[in-house]
PDB file of N, CA and C in Angstrom:
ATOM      1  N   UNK A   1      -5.335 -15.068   7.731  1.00  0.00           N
ATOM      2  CA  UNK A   1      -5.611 -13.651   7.758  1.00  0.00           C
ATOM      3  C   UNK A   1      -4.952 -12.971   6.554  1.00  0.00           C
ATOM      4  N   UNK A   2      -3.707 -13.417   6.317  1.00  0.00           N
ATOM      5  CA  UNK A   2      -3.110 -12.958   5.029  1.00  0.00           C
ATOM      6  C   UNK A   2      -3.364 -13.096   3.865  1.00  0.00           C
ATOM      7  N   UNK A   3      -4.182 -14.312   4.123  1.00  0.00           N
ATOM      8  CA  UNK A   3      -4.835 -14.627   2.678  1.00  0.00           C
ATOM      9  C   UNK A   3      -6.164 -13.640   2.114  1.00  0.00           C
ATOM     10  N   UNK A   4      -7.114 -13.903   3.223  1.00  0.00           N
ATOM     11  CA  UNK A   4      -7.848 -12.726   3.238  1.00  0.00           C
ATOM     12  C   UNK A   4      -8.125 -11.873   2.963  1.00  0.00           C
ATOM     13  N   UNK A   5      -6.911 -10.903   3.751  1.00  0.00           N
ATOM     14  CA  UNK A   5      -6.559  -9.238   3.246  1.00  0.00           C
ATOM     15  C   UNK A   5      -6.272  -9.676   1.435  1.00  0.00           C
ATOM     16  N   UNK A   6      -5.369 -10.326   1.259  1.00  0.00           N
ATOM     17  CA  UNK A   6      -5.185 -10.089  -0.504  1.00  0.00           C
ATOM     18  C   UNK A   6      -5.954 -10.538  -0.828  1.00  0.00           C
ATOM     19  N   UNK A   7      -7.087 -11.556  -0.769  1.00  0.00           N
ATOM     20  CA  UNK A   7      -8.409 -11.712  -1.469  1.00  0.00           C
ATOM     21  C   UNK A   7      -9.004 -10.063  -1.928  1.00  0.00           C
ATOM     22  N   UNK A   8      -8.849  -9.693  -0.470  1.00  0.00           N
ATOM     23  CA  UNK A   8      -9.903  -8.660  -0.851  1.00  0.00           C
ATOM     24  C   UNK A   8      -9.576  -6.985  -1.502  1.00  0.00           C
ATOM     25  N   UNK A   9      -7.799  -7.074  -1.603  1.00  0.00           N
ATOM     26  CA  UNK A   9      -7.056  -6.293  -2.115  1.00  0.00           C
ATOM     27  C   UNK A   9      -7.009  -6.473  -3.312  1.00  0.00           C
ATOM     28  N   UNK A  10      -6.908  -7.579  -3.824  1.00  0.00           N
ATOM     29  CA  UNK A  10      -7.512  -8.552  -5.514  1.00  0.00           C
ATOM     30  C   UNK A  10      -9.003  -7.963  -5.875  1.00  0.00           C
ATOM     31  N   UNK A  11      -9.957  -8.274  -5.196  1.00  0.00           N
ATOM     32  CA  UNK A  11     -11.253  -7.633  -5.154  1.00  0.00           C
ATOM     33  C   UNK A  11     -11.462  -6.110  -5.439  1.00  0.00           C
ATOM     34  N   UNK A  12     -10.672  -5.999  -4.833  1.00  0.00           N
ATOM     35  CA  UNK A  12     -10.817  -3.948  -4.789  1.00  0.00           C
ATOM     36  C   UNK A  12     -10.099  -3.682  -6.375  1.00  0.00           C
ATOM     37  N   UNK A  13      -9.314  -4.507  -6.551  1.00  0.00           N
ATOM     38  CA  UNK A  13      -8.212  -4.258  -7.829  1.00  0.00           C
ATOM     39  C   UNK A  13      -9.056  -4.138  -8.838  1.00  0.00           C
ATOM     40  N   UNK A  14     -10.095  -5.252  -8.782  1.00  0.00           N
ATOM     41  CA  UNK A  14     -10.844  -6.238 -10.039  1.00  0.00           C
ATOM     42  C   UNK A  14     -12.464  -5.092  -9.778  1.00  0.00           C
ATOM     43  N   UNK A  15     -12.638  -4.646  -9.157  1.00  0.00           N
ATOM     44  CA  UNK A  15     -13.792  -3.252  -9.000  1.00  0.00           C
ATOM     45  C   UNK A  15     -13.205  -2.237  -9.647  1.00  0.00           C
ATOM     46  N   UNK A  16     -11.892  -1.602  -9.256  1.00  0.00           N
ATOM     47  CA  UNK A  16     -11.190  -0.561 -10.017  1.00  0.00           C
ATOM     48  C   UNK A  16     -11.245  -0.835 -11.342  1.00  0.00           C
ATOM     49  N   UNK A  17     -10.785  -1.689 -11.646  1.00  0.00           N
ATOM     50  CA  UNK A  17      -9.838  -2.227 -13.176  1.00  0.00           C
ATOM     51  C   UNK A  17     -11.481  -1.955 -14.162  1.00  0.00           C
ATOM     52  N   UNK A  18     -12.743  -2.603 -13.418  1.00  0.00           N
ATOM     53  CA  UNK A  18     -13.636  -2.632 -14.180  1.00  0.00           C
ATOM     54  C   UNK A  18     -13.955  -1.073 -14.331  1.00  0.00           C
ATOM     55  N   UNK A  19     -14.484  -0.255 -13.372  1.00  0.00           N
ATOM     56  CA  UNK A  19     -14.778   0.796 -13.408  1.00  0.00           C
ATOM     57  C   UNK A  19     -14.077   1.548 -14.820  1.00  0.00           C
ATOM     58  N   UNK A  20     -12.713   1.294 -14.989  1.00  0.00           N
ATOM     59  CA  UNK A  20     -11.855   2.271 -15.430  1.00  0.00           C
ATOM     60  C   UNK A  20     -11.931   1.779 -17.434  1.00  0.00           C
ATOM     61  N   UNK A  21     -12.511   0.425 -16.900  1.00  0.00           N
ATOM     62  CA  UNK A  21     -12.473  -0.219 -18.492  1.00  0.00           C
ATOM     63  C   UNK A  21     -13.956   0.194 -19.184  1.00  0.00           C
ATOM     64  N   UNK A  22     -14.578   0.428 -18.181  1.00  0.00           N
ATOM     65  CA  UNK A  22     -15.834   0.970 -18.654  1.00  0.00           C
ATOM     66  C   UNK A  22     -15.886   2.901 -18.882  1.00  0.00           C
ATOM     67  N   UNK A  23     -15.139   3.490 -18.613  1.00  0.00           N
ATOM     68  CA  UNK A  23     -15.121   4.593 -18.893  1.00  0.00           C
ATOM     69  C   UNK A  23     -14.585   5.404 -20.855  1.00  0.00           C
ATOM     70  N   UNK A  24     -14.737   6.148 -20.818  1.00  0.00           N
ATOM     71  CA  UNK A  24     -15.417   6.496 -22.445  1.00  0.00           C
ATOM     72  C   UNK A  24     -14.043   6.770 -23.225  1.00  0.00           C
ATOM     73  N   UNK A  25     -13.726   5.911 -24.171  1.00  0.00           N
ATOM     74  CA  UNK A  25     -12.229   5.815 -24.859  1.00  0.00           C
ATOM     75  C   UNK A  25     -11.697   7.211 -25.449  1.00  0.00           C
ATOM     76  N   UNK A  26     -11.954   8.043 -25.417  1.00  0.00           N
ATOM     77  CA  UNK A  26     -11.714   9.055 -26.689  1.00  0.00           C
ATOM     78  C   UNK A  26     -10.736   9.324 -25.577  1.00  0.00           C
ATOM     79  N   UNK A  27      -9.747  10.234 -26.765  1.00  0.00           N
ATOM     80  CA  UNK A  27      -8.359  10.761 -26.517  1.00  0.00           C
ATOM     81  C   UNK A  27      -8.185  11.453 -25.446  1.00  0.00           C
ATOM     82  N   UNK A  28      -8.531  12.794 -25.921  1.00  0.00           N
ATOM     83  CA  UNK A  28      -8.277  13.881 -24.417  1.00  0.00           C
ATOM     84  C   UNK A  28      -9.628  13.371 -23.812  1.00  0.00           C
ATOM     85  N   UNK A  29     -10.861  13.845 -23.751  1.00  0.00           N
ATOM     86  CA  UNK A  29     -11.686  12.910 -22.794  1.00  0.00           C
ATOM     87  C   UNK A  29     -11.342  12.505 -22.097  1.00  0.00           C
ATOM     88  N   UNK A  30     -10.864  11.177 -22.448  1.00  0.00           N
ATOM     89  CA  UNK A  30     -10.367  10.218 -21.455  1.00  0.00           C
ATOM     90  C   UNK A  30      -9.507  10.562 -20.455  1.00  0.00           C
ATOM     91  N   UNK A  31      -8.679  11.203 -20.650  1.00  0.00           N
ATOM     92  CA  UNK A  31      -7.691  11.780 -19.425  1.00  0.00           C
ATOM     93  C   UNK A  31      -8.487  12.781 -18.357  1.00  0.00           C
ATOM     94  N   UNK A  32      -9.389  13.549 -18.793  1.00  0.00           N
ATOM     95  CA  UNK A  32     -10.405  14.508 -18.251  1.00  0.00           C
ATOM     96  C   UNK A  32     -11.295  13.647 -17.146  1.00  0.00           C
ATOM     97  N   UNK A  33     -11.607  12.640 -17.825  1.00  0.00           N
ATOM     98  CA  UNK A  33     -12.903  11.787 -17.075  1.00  0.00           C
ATOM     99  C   UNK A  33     -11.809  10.400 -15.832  1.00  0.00           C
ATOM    100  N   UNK A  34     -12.562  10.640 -15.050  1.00  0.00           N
ATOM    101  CA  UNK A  34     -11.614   9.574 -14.013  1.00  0.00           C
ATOM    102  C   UNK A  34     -12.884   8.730 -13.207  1.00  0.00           C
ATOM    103  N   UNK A  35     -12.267   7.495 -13.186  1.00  0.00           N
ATOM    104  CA  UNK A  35     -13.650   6.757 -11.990  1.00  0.00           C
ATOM    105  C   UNK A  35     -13.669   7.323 -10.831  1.00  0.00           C
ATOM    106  N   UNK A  36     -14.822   7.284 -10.378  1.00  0.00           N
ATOM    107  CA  UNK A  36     -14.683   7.352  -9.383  1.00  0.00           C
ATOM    108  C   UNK A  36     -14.867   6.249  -8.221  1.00  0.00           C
ATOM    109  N   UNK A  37     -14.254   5.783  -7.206  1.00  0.00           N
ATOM    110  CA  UNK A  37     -14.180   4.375  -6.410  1.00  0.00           C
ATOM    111  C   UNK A  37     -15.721   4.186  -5.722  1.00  0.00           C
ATOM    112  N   UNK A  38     -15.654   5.129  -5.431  1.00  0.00           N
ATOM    113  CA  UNK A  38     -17.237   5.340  -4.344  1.00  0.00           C
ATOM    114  C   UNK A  38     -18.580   4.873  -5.091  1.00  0.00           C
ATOM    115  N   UNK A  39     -18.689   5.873  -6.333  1.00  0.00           N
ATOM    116  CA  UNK A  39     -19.443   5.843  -7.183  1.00  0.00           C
ATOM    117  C   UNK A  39     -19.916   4.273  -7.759  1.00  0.00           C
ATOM    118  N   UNK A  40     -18.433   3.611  -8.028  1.00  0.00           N
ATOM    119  CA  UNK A  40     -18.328   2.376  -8.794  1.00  0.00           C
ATOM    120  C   UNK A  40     -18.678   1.318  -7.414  1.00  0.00           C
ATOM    121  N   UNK A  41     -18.366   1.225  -6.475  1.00  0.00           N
ATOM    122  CA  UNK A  41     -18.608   0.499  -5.560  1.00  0.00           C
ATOM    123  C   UNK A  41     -20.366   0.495  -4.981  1.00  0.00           C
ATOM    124  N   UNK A  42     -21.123   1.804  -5.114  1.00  0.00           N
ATOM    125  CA  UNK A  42     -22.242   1.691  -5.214  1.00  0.00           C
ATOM    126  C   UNK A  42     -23.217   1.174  -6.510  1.00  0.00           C
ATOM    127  N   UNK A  43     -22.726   1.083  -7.429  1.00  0.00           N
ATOM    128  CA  UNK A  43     -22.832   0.738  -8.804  1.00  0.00           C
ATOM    129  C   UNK A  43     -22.951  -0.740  -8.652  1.00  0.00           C
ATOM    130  N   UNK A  44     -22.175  -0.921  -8.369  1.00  0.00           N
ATOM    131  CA  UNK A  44     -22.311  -2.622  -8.476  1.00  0.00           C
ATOM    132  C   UNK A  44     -22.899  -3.350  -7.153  1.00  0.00           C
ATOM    133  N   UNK A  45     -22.951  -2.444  -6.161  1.00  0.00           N
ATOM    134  CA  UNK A  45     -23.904  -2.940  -5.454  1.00  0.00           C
ATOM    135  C   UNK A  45     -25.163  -2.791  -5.318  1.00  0.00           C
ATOM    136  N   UNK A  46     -25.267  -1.838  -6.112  1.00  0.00           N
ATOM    137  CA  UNK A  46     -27.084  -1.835  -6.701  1.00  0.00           C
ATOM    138  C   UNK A  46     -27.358  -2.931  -7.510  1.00  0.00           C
ATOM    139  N   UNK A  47     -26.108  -3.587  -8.291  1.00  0.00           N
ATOM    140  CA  UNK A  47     -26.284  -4.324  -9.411  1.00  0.00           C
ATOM    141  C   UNK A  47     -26.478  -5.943  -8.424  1.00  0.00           C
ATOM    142  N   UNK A  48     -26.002  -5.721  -7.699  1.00  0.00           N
ATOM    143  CA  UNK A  48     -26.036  -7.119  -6.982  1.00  0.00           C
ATOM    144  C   UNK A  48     -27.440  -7.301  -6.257  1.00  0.00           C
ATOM    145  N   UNK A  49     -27.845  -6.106  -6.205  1.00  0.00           N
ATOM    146  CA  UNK A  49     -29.298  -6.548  -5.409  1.00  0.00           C
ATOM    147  C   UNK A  49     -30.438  -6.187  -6.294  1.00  0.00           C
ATOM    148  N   UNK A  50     -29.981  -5.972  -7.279  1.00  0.00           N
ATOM    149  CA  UNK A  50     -31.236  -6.030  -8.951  1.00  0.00           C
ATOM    150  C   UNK A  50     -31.283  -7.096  -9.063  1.00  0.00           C
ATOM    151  N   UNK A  51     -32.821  -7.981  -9.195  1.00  0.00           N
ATOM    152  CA  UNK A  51     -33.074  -8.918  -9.671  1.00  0.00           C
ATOM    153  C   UNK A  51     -32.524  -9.421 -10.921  1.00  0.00           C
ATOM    154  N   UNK A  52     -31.948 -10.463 -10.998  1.00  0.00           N
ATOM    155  CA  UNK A  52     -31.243 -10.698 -12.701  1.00  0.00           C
ATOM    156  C   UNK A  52     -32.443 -10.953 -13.566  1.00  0.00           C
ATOM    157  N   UNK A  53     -33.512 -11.053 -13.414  1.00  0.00           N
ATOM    158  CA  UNK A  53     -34.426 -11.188 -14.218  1.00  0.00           C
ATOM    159  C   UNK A  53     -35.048 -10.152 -14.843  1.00  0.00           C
ATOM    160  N   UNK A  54     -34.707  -9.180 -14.076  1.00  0.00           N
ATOM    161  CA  UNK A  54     -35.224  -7.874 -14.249  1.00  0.00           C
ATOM    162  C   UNK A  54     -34.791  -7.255 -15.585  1.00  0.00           C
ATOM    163  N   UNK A  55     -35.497  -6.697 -16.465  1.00  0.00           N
ATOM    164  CA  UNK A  55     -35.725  -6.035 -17.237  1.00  0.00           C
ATOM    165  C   UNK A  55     -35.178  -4.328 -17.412  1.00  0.00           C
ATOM    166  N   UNK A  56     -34.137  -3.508 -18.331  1.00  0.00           N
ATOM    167  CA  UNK A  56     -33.745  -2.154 -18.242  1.00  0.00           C
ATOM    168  C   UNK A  56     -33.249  -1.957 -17.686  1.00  0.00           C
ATOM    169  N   UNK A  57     -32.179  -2.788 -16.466  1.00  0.00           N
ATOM    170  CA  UNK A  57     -30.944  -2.461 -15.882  1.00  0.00           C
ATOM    171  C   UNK A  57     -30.375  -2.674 -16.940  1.00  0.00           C
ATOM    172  N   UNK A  58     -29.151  -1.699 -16.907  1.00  0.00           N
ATOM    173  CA  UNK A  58     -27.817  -1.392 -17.940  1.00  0.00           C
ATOM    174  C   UNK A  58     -26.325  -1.681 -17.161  1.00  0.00           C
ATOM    175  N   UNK A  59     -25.643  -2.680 -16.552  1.00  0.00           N
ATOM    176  CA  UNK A  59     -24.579  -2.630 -15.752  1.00  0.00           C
ATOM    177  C   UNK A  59     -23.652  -1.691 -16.197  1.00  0.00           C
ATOM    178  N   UNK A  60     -23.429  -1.676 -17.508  1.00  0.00           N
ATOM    179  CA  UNK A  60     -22.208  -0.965 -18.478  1.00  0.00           C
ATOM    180  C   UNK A  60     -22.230   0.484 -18.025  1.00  0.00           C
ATOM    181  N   UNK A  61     -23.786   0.764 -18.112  1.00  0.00           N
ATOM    182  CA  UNK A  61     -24.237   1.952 -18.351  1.00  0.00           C
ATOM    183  C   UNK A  61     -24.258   2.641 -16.789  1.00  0.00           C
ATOM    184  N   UNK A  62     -24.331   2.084 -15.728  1.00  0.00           N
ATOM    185  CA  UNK A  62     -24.242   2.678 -14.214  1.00  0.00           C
ATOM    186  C   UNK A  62     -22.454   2.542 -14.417  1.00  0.00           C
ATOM    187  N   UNK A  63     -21.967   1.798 -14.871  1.00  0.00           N
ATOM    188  CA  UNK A  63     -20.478   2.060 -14.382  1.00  0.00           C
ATOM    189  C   UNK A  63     -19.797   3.623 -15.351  1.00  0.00           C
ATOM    190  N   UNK A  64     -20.798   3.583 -16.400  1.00  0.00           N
ATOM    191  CA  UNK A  64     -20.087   4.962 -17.023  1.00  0.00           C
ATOM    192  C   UNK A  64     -20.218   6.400 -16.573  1.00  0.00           C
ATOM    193  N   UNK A  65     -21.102   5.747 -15.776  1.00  0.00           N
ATOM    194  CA  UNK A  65     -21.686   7.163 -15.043  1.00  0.00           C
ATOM    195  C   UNK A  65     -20.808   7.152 -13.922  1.00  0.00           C
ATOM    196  N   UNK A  66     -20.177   6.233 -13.424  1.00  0.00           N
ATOM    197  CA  UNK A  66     -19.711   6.220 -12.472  1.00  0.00           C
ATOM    198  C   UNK A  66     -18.440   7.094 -12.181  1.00  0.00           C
ATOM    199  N   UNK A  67     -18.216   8.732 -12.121  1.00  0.00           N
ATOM    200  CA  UNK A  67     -17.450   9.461 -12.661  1.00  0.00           C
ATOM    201  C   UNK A  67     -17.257  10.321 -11.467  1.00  0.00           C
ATOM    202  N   UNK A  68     -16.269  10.959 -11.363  1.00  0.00           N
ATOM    203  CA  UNK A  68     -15.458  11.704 -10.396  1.00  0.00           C
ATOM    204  C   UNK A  68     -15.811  13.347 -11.167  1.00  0.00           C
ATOM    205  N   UNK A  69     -16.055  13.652  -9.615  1.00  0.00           N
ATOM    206  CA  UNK A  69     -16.767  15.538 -10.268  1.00  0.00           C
ATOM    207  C   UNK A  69     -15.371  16.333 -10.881  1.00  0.00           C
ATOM    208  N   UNK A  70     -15.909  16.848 -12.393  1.00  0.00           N
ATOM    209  CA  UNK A  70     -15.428  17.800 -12.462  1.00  0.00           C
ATOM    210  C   UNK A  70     -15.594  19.006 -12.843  1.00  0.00           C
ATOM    211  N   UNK A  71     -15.698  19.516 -11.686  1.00  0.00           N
ATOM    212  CA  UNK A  71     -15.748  20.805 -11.725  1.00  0.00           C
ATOM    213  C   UNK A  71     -14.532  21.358 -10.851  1.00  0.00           C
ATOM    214  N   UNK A  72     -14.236  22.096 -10.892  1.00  0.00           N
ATOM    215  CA  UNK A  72     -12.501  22.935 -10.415  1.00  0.00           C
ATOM    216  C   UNK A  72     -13.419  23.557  -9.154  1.00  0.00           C
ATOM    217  N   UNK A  73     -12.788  23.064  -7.898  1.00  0.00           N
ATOM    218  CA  UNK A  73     -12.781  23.932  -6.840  1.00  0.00           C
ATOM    219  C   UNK A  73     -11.997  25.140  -6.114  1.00  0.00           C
ATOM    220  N   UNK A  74     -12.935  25.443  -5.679  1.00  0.00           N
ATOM    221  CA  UNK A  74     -12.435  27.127  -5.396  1.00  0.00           C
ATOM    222  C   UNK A  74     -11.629  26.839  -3.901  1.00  0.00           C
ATOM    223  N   UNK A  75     -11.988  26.313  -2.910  1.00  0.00           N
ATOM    224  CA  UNK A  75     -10.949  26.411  -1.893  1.00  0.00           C
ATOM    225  C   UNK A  75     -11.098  24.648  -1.930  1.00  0.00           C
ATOM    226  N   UNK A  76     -10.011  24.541  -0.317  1.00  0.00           N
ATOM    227  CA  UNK A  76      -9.888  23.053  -0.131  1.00  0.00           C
ATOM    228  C   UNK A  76     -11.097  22.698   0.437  1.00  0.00           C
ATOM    229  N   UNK A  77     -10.874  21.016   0.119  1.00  0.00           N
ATOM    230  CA  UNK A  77     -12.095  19.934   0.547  1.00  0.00           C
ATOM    231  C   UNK A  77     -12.053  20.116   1.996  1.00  0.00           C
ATOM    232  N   UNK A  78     -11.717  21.053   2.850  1.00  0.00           N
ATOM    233  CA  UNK A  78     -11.328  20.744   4.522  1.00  0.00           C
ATOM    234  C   UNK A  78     -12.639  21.691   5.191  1.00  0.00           C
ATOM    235  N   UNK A  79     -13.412  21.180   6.288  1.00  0.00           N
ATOM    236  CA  UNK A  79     -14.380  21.945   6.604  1.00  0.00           C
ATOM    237  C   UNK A  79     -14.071  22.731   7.804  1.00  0.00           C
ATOM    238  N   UNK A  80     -12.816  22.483   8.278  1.00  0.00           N
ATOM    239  CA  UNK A  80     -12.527  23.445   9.651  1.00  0.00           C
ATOM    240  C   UNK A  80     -11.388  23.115   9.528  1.00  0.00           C
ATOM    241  N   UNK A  81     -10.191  23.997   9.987  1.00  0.00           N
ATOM    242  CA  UNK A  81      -8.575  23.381  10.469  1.00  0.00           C
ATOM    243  C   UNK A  81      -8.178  22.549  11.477  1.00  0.00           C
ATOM    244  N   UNK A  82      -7.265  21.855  11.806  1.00  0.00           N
ATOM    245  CA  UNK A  82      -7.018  20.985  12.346  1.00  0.00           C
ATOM    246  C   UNK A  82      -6.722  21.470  13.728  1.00  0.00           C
ATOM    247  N   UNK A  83      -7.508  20.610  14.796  1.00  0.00           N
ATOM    248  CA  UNK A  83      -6.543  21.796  16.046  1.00  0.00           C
ATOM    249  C   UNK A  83      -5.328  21.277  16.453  1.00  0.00           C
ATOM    250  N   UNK A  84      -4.707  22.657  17.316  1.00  0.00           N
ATOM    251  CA  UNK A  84      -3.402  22.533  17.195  1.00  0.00           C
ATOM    252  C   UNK A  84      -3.381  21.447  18.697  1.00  0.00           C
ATOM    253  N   UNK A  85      -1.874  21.116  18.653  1.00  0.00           N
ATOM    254  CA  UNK A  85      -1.599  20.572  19.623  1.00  0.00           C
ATOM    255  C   UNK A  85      -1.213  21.394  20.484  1.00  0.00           C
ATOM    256  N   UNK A  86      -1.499  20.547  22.238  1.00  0.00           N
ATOM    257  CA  UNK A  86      -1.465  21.613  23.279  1.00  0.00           C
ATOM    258  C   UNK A  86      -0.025  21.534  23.529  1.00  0.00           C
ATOM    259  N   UNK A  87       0.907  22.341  24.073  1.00  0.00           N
ATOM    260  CA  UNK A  87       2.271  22.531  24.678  1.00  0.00           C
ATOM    261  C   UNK A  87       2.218  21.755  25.660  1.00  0.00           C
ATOM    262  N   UNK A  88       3.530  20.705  25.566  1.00  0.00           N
ATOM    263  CA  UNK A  88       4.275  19.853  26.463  1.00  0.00           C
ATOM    264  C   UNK A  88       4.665  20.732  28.185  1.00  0.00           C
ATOM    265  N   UNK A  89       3.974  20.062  29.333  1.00  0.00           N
ATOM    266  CA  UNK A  89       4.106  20.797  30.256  1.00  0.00           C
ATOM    267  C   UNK A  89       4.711  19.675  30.958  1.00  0.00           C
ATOM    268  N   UNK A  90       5.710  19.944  31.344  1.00  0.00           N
ATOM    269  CA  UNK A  90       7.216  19.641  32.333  1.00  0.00           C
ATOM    270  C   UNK A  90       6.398  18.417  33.877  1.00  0.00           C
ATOM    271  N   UNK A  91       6.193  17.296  33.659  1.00  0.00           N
ATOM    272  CA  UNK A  91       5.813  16.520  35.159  1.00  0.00           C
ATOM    273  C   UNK A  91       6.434  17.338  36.448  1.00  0.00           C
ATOM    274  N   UNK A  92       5.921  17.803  37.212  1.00  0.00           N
ATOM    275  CA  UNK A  92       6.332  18.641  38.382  1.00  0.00           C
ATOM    276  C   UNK A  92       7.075  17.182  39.778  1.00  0.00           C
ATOM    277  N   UNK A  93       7.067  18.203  40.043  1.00  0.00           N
ATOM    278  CA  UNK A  93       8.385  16.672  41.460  1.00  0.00           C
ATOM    279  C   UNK A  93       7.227  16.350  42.249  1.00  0.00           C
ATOM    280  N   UNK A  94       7.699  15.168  42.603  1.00  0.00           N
ATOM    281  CA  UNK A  94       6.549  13.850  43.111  1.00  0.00           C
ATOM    282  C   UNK A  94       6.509  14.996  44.449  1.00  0.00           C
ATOM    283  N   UNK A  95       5.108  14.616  45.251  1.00  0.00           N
ATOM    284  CA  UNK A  95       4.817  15.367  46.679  1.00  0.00           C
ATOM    285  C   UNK A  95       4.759  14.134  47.777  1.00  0.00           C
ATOM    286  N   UNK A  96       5.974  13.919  48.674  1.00  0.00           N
ATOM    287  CA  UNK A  96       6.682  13.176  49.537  1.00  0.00           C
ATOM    288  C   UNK A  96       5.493  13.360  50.759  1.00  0.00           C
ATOM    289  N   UNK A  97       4.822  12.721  51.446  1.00  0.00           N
ATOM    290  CA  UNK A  97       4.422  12.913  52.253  1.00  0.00           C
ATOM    291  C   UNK A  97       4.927  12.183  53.711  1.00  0.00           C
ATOM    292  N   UNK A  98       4.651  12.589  54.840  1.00  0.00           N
ATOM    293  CA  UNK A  98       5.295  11.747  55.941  1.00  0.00           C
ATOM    294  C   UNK A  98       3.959  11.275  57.387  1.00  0.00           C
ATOM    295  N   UNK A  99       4.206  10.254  57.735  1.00  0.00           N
ATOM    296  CA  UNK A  99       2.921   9.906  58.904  1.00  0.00           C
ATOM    297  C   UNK A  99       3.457  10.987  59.662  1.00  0.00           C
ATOM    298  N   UNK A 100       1.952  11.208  60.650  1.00  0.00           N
ATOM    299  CA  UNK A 100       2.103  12.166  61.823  1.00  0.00           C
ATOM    300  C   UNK A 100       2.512  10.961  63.271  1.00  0.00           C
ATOM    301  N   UNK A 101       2.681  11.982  63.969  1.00  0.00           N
ATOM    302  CA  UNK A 101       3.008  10.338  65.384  1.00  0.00           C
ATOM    303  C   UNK A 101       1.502   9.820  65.676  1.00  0.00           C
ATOM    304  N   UNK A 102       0.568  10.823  65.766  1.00  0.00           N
ATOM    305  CA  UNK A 102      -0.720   9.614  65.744  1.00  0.00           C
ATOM    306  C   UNK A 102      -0.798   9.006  64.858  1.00  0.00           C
ATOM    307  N   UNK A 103      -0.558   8.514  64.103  1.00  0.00           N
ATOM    308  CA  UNK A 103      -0.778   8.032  62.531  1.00  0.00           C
ATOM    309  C   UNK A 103       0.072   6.533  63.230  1.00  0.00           C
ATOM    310  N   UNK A 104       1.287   7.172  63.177  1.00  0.00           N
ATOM    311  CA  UNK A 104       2.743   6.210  63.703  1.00  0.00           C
ATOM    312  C   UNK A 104       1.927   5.154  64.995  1.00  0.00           C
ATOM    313  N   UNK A 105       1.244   5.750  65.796  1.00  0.00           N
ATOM    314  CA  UNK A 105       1.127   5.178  67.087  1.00  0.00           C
ATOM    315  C   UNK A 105       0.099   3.834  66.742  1.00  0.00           C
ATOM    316  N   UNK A 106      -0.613   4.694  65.912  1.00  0.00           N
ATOM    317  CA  UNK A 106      -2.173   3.982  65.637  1.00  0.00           C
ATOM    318  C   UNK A 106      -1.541   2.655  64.931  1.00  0.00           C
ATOM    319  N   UNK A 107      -0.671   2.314  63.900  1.00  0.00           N
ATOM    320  CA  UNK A 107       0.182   1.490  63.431  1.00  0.00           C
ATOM    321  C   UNK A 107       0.426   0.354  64.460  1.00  0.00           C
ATOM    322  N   UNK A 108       1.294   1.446  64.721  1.00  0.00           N
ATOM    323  CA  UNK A 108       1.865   0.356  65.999  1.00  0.00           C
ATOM    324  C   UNK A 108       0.902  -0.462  66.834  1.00  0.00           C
ATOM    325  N   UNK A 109       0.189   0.390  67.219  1.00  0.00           N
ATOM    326  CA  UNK A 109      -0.857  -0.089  68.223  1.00  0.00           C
ATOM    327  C   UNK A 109      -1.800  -2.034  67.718  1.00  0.00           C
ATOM    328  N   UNK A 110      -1.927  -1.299  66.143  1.00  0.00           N
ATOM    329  CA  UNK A 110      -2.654  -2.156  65.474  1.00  0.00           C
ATOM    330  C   UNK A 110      -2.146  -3.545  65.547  1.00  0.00           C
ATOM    331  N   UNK A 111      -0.705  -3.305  64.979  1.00  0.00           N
ATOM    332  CA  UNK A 111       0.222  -4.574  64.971  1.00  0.00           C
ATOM    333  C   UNK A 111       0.006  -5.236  66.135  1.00  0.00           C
ATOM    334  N   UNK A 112       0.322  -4.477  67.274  1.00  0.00           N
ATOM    335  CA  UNK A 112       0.703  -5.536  68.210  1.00  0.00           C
ATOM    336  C   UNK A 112      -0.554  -6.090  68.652  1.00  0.00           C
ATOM    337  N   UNK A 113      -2.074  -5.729  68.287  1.00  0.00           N
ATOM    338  CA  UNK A 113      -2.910  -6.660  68.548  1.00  0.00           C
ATOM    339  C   UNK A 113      -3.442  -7.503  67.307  1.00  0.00           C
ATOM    340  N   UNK A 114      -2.741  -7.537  66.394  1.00  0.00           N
ATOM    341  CA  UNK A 114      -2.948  -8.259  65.578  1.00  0.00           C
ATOM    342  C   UNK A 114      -1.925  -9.618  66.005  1.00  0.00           C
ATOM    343  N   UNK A 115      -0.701  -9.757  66.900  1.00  0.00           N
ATOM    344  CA  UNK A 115      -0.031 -10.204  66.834  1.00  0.00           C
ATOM    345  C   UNK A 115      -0.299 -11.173  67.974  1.00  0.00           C
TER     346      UNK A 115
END
């Protein structure tokens, strides 16, 4: 299982690493422009189910596109607030109950013809 998980933590590394090597060298640019994971992970899975024979796929060219929006947002990414948690209410004392004597009798009664 351990092996696994880091296979596929290696995997995720080696998707990133590419994404980011394919993005556009220039100076400031470059700091501006960021991969994006989502983007790049659909990218190459389009690429995996393109015929390799196929003709005018660009791999290079879907990963450069593969880019994180920027445009500056005006409020947060959150579509409603979180609800709150309800107030801790105190377990009330256990409710003791007691047999009635018919209850008691009927018992008794039972036993001794069971016996």
């Amino acid at each position: 299982m351990h092996r696994e998980a880091e296979g596929s933590l290696r995997a995720t590394q080696l998707l990133l690493a590419q994404g980011a090597l394919a993005m556009p060298r220039a100076g400031a640019a470059r700091a501006a422009v960021a991969c994006s994971p989502r983007k790049l992970l659909l990218a190459i899975r389009e690429e995996l189910q393109v015929k390799r024979w196929q003709r005018g796929h660009r791999f290079g060219q879907r990963l450069r596109e593969a880019q994180r929006e920027q445009r500056a947002r005006r409020s947060a990414k959150v579509k409603r607030p979180w609800p709150q948690r309800k107030e801790h209410k105190p377990p009330k004392p256990p409710l003791i109950l007691t047999l009635t004597d018919k209850q008691k009798a009927r018992i008794s009664q039972q036993e001794t013809e069971a016996a």
